[in-house]
PDB file of N, CA and C in Angstrom:
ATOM      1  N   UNK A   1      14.130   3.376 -14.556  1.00  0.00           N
ATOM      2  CA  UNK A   1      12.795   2.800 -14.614  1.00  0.00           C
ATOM      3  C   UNK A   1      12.871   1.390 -15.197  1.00  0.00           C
ATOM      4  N   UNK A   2      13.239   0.865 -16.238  1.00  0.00           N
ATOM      5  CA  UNK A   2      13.734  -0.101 -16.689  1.00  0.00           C
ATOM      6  C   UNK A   2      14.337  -1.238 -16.018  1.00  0.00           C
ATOM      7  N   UNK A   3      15.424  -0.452 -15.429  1.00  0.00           N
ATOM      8  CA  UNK A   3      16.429  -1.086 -14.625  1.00  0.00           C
ATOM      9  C   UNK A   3      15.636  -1.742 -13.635  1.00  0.00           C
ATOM     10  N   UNK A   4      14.374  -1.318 -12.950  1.00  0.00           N
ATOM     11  CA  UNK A   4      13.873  -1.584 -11.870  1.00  0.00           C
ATOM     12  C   UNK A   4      12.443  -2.741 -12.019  1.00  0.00           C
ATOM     13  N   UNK A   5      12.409  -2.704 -13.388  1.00  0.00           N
ATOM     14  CA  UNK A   5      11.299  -3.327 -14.413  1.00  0.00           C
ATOM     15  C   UNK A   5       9.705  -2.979 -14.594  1.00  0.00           C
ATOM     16  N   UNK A   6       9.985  -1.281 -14.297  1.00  0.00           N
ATOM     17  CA  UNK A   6       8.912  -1.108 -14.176  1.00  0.00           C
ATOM     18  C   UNK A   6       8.527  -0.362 -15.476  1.00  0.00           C
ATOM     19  N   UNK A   7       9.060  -0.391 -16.572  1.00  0.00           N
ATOM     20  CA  UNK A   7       8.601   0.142 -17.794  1.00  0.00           C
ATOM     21  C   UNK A   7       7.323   0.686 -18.282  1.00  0.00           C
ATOM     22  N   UNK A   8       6.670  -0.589 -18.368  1.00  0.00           N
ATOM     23  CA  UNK A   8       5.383  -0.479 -17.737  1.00  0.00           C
ATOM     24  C   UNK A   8       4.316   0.464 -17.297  1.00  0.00           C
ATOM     25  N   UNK A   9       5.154   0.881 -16.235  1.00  0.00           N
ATOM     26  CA  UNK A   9       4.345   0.996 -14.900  1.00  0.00           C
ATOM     27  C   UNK A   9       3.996   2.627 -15.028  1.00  0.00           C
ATOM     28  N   UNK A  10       5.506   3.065 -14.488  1.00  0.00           N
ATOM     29  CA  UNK A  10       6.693   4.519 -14.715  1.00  0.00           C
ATOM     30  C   UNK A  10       6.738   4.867 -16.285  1.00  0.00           C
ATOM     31  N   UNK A  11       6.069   5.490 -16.725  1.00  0.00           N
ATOM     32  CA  UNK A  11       6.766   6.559 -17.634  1.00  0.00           C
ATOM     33  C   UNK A  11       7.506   8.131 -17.699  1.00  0.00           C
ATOM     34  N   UNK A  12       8.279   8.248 -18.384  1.00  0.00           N
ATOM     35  CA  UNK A  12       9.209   9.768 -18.663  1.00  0.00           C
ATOM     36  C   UNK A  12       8.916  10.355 -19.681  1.00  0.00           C
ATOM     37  N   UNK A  13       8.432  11.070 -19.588  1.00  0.00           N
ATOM     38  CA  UNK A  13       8.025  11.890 -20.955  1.00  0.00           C
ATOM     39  C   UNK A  13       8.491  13.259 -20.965  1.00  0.00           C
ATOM     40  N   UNK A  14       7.423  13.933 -21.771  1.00  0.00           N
ATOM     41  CA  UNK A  14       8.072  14.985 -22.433  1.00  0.00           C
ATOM     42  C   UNK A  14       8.719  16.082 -22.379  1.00  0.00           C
ATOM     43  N   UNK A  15       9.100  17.146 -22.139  1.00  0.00           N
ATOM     44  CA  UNK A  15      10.477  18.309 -23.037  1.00  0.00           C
ATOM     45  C   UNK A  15      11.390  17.717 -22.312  1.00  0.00           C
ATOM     46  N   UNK A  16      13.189  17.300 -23.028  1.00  0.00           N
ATOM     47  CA  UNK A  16      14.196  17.187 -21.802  1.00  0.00           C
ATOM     48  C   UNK A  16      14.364  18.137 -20.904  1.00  0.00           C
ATOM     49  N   UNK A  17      14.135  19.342 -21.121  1.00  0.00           N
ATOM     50  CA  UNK A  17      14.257  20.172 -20.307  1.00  0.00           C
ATOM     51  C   UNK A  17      13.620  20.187 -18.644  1.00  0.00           C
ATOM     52  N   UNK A  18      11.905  19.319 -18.925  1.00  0.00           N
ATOM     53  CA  UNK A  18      11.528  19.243 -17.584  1.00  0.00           C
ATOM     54  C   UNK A  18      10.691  18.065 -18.147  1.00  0.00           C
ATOM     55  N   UNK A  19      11.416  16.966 -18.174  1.00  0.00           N
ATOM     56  CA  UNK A  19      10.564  15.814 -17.692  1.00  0.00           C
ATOM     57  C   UNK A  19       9.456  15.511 -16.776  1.00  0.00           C
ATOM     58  N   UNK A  20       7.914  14.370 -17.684  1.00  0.00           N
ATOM     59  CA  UNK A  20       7.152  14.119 -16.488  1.00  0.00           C
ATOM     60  C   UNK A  20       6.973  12.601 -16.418  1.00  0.00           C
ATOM     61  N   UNK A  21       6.681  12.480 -15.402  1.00  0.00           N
ATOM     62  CA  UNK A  21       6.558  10.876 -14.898  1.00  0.00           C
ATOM     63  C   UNK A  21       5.533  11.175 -14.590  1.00  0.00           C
ATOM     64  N   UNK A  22       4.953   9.372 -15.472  1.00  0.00           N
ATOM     65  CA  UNK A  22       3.662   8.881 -15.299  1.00  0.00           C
ATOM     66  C   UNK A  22       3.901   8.034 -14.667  1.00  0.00           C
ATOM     67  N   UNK A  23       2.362   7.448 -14.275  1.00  0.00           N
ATOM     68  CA  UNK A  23       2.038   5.774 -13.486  1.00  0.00           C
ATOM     69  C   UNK A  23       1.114   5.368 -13.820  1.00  0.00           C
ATOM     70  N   UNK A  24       0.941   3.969 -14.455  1.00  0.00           N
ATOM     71  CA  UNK A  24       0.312   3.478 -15.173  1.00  0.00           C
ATOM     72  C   UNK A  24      -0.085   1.892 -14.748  1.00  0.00           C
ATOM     73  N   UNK A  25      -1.067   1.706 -14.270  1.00  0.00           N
ATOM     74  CA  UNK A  25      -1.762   0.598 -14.026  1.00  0.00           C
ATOM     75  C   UNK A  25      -3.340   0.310 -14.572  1.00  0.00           C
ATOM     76  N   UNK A  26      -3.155  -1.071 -14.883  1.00  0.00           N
ATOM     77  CA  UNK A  26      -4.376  -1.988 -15.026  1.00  0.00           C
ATOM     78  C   UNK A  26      -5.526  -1.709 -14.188  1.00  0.00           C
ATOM     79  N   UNK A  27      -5.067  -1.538 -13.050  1.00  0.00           N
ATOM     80  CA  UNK A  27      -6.174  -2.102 -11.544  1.00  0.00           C
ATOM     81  C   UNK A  27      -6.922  -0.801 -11.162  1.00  0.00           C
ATOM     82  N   UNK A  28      -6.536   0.805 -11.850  1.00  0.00           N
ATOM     83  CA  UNK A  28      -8.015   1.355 -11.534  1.00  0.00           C
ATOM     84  C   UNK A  28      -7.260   3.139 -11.226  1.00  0.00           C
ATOM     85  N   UNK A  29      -7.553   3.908 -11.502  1.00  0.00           N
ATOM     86  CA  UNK A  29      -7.483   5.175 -11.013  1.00  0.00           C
ATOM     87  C   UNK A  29      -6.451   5.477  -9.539  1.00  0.00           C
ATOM     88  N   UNK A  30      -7.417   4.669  -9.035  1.00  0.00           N
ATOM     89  CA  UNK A  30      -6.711   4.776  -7.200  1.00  0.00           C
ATOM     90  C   UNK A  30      -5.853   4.433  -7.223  1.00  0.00           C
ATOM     91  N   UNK A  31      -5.246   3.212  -7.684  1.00  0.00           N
ATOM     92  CA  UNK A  31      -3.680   2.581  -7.910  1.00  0.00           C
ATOM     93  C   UNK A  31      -2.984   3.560  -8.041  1.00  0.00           C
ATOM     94  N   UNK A  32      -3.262   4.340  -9.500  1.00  0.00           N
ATOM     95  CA  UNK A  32      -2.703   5.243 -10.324  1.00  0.00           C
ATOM     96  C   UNK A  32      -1.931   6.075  -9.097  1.00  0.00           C
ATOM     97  N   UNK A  33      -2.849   6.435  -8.619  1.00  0.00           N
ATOM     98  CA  UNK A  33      -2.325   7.675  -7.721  1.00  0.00           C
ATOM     99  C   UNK A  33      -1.759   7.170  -6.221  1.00  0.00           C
ATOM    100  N   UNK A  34      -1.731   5.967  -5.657  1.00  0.00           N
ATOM    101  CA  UNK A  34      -1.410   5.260  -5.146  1.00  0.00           C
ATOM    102  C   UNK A  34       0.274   5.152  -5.403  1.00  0.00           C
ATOM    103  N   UNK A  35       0.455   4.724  -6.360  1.00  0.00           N
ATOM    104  CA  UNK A  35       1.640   4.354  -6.953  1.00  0.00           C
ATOM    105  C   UNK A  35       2.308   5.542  -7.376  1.00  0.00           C
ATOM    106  N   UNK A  36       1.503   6.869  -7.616  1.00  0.00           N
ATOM    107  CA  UNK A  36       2.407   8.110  -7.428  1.00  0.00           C
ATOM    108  C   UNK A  36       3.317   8.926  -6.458  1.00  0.00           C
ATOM    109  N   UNK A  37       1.992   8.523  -5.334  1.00  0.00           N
ATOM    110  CA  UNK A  37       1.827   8.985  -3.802  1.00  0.00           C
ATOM    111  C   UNK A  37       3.569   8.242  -3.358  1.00  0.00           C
ATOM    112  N   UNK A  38       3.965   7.019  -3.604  1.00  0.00           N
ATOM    113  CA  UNK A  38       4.548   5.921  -3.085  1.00  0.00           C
ATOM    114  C   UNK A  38       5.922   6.770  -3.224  1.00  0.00           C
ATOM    115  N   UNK A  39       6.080   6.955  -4.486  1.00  0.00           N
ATOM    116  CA  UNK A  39       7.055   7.214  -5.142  1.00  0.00           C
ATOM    117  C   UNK A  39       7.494   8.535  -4.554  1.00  0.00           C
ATOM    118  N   UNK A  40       6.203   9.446  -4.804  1.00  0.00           N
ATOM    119  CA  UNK A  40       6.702  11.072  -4.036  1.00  0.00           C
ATOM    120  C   UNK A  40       7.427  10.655  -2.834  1.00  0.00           C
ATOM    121  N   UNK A  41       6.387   9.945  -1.730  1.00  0.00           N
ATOM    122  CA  UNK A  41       7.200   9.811  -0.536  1.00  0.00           C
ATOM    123  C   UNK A  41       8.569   9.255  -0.746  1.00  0.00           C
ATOM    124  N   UNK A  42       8.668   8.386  -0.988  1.00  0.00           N
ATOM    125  CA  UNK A  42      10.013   7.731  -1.101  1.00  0.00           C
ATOM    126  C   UNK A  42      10.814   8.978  -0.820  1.00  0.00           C
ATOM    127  N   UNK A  43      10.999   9.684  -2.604  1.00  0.00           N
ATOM    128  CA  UNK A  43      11.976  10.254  -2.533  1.00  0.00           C
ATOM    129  C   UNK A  43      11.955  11.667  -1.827  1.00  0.00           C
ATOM    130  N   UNK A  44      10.872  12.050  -1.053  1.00  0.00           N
ATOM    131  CA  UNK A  44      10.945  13.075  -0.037  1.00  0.00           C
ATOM    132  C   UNK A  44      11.682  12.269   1.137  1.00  0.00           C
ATOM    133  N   UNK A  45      11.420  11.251   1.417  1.00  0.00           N
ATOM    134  CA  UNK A  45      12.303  10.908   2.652  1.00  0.00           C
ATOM    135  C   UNK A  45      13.640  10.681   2.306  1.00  0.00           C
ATOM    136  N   UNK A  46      13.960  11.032   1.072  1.00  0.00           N
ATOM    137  CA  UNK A  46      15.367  10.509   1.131  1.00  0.00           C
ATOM    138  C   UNK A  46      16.168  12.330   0.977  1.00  0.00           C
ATOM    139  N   UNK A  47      15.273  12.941   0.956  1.00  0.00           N
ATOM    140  CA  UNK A  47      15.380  14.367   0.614  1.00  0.00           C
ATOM    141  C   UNK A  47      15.323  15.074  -0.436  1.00  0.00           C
ATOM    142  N   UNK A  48      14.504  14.557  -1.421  1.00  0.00           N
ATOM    143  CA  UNK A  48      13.844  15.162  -2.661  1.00  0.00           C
ATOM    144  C   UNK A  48      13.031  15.466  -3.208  1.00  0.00           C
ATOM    145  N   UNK A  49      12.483  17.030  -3.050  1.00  0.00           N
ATOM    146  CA  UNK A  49      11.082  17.029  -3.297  1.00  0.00           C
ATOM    147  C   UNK A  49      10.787  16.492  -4.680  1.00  0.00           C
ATOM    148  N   UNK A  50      10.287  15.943  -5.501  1.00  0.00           N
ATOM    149  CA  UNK A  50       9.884  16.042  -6.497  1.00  0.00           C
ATOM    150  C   UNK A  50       8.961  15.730  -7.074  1.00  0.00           C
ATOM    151  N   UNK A  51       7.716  17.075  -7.372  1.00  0.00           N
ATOM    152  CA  UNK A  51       6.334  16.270  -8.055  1.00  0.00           C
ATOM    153  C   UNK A  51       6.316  17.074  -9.416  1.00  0.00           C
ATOM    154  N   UNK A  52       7.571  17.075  -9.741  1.00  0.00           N
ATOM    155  CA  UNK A  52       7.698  17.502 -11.867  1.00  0.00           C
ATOM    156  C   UNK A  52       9.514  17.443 -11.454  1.00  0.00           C
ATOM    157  N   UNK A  53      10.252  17.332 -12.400  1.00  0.00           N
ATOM    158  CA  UNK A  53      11.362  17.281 -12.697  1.00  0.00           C
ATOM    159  C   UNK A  53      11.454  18.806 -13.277  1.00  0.00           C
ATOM    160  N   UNK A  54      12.152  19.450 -12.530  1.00  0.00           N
ATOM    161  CA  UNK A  54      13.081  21.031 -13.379  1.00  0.00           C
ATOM    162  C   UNK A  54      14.721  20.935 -13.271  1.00  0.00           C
ATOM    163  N   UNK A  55      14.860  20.684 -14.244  1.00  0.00           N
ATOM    164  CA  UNK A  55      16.627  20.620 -13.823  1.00  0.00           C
ATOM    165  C   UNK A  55      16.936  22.094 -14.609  1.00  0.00           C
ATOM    166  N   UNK A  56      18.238  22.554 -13.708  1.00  0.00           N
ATOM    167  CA  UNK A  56      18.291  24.048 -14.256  1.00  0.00           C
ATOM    168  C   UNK A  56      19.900  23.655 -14.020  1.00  0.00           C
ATOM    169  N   UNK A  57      20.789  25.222 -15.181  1.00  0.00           N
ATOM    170  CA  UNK A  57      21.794  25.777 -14.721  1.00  0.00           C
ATOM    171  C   UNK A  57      22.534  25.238 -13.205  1.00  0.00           C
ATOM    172  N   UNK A  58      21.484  25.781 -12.322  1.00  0.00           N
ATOM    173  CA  UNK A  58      21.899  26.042 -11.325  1.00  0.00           C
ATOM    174  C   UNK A  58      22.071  24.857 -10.074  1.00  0.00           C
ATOM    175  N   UNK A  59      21.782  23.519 -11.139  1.00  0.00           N
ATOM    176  CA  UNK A  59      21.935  22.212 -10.185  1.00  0.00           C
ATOM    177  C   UNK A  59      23.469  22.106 -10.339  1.00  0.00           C
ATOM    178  N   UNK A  60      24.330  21.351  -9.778  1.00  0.00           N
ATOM    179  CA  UNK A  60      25.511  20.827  -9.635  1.00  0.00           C
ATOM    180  C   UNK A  60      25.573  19.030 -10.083  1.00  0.00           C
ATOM    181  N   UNK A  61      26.715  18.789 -10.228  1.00  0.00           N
ATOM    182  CA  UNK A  61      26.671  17.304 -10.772  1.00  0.00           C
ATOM    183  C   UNK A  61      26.062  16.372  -9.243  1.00  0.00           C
ATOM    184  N   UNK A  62      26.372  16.361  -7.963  1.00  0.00           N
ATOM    185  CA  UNK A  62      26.061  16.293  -7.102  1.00  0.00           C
ATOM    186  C   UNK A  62      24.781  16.148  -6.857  1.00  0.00           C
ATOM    187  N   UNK A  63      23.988  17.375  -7.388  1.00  0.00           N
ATOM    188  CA  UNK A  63      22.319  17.437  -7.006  1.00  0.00           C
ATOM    189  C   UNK A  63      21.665  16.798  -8.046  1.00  0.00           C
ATOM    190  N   UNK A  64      22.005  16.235  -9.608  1.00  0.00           N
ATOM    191  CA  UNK A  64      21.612  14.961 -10.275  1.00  0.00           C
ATOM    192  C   UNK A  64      21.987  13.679  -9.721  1.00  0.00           C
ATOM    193  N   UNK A  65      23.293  14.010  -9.224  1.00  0.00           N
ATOM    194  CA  UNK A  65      23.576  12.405  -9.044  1.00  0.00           C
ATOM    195  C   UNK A  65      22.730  11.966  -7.511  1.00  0.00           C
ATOM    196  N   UNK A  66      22.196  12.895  -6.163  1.00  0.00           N
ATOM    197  CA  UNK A  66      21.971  12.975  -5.438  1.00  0.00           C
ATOM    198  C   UNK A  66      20.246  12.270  -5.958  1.00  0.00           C
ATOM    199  N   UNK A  67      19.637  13.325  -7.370  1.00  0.00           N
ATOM    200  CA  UNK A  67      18.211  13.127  -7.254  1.00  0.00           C
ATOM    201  C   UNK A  67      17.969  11.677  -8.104  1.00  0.00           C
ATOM    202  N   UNK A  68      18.784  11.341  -8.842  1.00  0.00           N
ATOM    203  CA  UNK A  68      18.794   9.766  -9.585  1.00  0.00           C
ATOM    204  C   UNK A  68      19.061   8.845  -8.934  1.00  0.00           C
ATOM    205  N   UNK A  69      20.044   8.999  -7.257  1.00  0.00           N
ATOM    206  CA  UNK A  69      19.799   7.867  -6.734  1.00  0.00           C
ATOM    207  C   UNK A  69      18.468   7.617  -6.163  1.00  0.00           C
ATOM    208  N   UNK A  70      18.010   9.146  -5.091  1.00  0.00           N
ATOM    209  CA  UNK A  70      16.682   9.176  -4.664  1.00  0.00           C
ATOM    210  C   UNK A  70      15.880   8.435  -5.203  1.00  0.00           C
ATOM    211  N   UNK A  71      15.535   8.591  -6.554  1.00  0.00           N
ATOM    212  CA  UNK A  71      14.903   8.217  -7.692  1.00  0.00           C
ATOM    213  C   UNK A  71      14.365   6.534  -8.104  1.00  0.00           C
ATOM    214  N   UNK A  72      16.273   6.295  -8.021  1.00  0.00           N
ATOM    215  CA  UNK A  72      16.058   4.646  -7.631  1.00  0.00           C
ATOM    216  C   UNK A  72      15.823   3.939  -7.170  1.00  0.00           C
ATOM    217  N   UNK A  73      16.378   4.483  -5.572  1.00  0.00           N
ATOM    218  CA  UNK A  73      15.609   4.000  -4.498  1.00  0.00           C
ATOM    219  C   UNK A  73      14.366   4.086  -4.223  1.00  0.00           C
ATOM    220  N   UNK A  74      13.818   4.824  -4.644  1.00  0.00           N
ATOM    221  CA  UNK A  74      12.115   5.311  -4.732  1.00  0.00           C
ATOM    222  C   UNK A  74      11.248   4.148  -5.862  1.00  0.00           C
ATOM    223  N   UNK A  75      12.099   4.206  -6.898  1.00  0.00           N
ATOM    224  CA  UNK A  75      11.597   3.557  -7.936  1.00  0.00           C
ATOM    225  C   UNK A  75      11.625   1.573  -7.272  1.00  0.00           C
ATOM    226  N   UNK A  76      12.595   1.472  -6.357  1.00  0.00           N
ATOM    227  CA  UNK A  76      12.645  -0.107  -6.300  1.00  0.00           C
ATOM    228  C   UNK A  76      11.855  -0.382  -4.853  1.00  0.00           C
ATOM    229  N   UNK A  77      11.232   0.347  -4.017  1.00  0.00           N
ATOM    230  CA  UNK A  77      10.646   0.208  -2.673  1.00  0.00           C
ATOM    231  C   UNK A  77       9.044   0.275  -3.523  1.00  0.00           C
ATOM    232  N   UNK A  78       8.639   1.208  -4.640  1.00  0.00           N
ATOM    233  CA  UNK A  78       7.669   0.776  -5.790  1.00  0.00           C
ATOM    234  C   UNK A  78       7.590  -0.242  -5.988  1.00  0.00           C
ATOM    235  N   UNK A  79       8.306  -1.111  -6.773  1.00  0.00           N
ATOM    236  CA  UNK A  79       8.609  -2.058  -7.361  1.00  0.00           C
ATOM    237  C   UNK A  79       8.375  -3.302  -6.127  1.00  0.00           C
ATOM    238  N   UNK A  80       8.832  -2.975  -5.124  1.00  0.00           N
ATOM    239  CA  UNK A  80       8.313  -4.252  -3.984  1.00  0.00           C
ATOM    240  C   UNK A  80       7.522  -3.925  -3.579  1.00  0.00           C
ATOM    241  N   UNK A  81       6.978  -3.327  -3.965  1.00  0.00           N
ATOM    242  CA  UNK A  81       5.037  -2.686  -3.301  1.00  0.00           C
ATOM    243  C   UNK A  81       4.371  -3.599  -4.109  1.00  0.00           C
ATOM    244  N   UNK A  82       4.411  -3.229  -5.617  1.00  0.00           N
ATOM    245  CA  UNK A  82       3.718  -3.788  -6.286  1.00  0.00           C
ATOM    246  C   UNK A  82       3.793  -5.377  -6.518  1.00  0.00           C
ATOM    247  N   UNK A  83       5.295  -5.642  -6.572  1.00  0.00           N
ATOM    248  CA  UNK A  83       5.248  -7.209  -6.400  1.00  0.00           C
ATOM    249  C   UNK A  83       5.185  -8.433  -5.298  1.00  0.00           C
ATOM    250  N   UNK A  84       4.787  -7.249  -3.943  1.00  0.00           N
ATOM    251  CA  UNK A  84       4.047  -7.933  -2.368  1.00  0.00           C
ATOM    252  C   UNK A  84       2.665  -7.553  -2.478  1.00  0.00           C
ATOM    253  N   UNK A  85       2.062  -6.935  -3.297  1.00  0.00           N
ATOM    254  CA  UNK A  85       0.664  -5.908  -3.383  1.00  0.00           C
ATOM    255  C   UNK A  85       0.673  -5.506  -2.198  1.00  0.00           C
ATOM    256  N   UNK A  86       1.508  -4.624  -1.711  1.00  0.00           N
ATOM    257  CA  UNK A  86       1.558  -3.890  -0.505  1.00  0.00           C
ATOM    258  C   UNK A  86       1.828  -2.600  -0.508  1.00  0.00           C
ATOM    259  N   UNK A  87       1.166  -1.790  -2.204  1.00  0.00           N
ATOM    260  CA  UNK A  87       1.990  -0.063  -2.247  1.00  0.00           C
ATOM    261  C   UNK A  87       0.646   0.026  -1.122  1.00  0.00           C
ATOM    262  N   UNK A  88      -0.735   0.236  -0.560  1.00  0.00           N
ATOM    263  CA  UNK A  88      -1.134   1.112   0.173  1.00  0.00           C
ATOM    264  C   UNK A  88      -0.735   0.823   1.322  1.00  0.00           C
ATOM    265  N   UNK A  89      -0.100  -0.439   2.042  1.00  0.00           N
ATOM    266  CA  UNK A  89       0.050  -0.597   3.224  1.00  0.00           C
ATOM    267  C   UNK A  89       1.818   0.568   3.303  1.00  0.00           C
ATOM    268  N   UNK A  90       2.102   0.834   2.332  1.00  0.00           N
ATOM    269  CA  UNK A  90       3.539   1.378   2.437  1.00  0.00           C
ATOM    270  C   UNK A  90       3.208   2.846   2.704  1.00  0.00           C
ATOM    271  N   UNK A  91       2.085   3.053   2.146  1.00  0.00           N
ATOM    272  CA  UNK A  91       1.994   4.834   2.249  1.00  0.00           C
ATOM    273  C   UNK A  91       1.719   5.285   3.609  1.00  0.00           C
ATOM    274  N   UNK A  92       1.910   6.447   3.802  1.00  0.00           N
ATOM    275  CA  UNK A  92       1.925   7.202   5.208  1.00  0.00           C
ATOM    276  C   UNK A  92       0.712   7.665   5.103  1.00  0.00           C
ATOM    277  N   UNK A  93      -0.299   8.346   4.310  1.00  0.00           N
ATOM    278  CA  UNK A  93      -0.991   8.844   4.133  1.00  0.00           C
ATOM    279  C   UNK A  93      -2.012   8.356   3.318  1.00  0.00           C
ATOM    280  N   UNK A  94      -2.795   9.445   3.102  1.00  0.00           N
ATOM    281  CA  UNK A  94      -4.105   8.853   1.933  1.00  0.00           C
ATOM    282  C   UNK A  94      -2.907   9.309   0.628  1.00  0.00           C
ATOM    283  N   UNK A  95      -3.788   8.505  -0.839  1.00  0.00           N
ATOM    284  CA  UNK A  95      -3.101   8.900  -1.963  1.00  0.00           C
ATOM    285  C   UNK A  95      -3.291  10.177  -2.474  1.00  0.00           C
ATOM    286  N   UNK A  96      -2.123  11.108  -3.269  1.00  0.00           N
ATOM    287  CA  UNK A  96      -2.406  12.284  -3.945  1.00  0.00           C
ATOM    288  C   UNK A  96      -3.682  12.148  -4.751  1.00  0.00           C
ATOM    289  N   UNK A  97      -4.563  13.263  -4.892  1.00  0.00           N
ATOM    290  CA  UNK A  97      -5.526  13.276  -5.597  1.00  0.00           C
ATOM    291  C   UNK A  97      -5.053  14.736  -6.431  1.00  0.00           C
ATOM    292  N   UNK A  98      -5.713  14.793  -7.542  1.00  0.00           N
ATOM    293  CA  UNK A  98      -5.809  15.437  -8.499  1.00  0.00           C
ATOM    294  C   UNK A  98      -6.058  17.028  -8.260  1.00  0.00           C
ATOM    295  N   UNK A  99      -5.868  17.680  -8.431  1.00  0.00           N
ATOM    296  CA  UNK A  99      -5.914  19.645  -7.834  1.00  0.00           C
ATOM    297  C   UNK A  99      -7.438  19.608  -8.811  1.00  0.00           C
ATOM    298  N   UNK A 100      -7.597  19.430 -10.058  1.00  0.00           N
ATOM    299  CA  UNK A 100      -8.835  19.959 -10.562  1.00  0.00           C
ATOM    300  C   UNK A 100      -9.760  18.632 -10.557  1.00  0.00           C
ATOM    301  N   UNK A 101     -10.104  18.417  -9.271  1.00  0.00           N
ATOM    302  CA  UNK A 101     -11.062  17.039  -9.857  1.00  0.00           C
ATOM    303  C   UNK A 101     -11.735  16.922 -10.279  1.00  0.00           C
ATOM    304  N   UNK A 102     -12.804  18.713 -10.480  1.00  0.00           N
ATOM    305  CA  UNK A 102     -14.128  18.604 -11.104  1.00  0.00           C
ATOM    306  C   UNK A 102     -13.436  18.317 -12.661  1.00  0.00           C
ATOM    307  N   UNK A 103     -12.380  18.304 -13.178  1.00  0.00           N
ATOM    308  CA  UNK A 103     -12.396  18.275 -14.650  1.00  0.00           C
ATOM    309  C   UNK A 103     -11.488  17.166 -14.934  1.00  0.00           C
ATOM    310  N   UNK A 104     -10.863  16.491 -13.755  1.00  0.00           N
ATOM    311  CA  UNK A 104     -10.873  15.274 -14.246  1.00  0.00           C
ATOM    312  C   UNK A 104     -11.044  13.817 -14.395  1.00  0.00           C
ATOM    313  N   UNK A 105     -10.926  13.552 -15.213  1.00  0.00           N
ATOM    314  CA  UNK A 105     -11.758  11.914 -15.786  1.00  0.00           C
ATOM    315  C   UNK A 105     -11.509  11.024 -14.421  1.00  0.00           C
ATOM    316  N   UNK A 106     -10.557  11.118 -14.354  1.00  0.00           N
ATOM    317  CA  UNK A 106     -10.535   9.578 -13.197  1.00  0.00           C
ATOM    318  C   UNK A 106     -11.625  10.236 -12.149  1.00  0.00           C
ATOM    319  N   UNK A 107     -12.502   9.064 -11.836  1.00  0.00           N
ATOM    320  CA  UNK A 107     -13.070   9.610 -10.167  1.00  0.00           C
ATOM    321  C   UNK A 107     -12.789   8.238  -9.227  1.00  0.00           C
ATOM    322  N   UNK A 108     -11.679   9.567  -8.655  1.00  0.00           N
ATOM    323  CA  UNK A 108     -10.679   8.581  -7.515  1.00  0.00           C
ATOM    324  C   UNK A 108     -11.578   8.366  -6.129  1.00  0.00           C
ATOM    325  N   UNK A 109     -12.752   9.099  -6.305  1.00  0.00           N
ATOM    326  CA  UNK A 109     -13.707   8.745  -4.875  1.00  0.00           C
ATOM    327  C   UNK A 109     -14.537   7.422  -5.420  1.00  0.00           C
ATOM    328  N   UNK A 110     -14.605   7.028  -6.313  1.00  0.00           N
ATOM    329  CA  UNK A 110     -15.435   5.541  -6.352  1.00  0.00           C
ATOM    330  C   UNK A 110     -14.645   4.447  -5.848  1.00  0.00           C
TER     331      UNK A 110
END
């Protein structure tokens, strides 16, 4: 995240056990999830599902080193979204929205 300069932007947080990544922008809710959306895709097209981090036992050195490149590459096609202002023209789709929207704060329909 760093590496890519998005400090910022991308956060990693809490248990090591199952890390979560945030996204964090100035410009409004929709971004937010905009800039999530970006990222999921990325690294589904590169072949990684990931919308929470579970690393278990049962990964191999291979399937970290496989999901941290994903990761990067995901993290720097971000990173030229935001510094062409072109993350919605990059997405395939509409942005992820929230599973409980009645309870939460952002309202991504305004």
């Amino acid at each position: 995240i760093a590496a890519r300069g998005l400090a910022g932007v991308v956060r990693c947080g809490g248990y090591p056990c199952s890390p979560v990544l945030t996204f964090h922008t100035d410009a409004g809710a929709g971004t937010t999830a905009a800039l999530r959306t970006l990222f999921l895709q990325e690294t589904v097209r590169r072949g990684i599902l990931i919308p929470y981090i579970a690393p278990s036992l049962s990964h191999t050195s291979d399937d970290i080193e496989r999901t941290v490149a994903a990761a990067d590459e995901a993290l720097e096609v971000l990173r030229a979204g935001m510094e062409n202002d072109a993350v919605d023209e990059l997405l395939e789709g509409p942005p992820v929205r929230p599973v409980f929207r009645r309870y939460s704060a952002a309202d991504l329909d305004a």
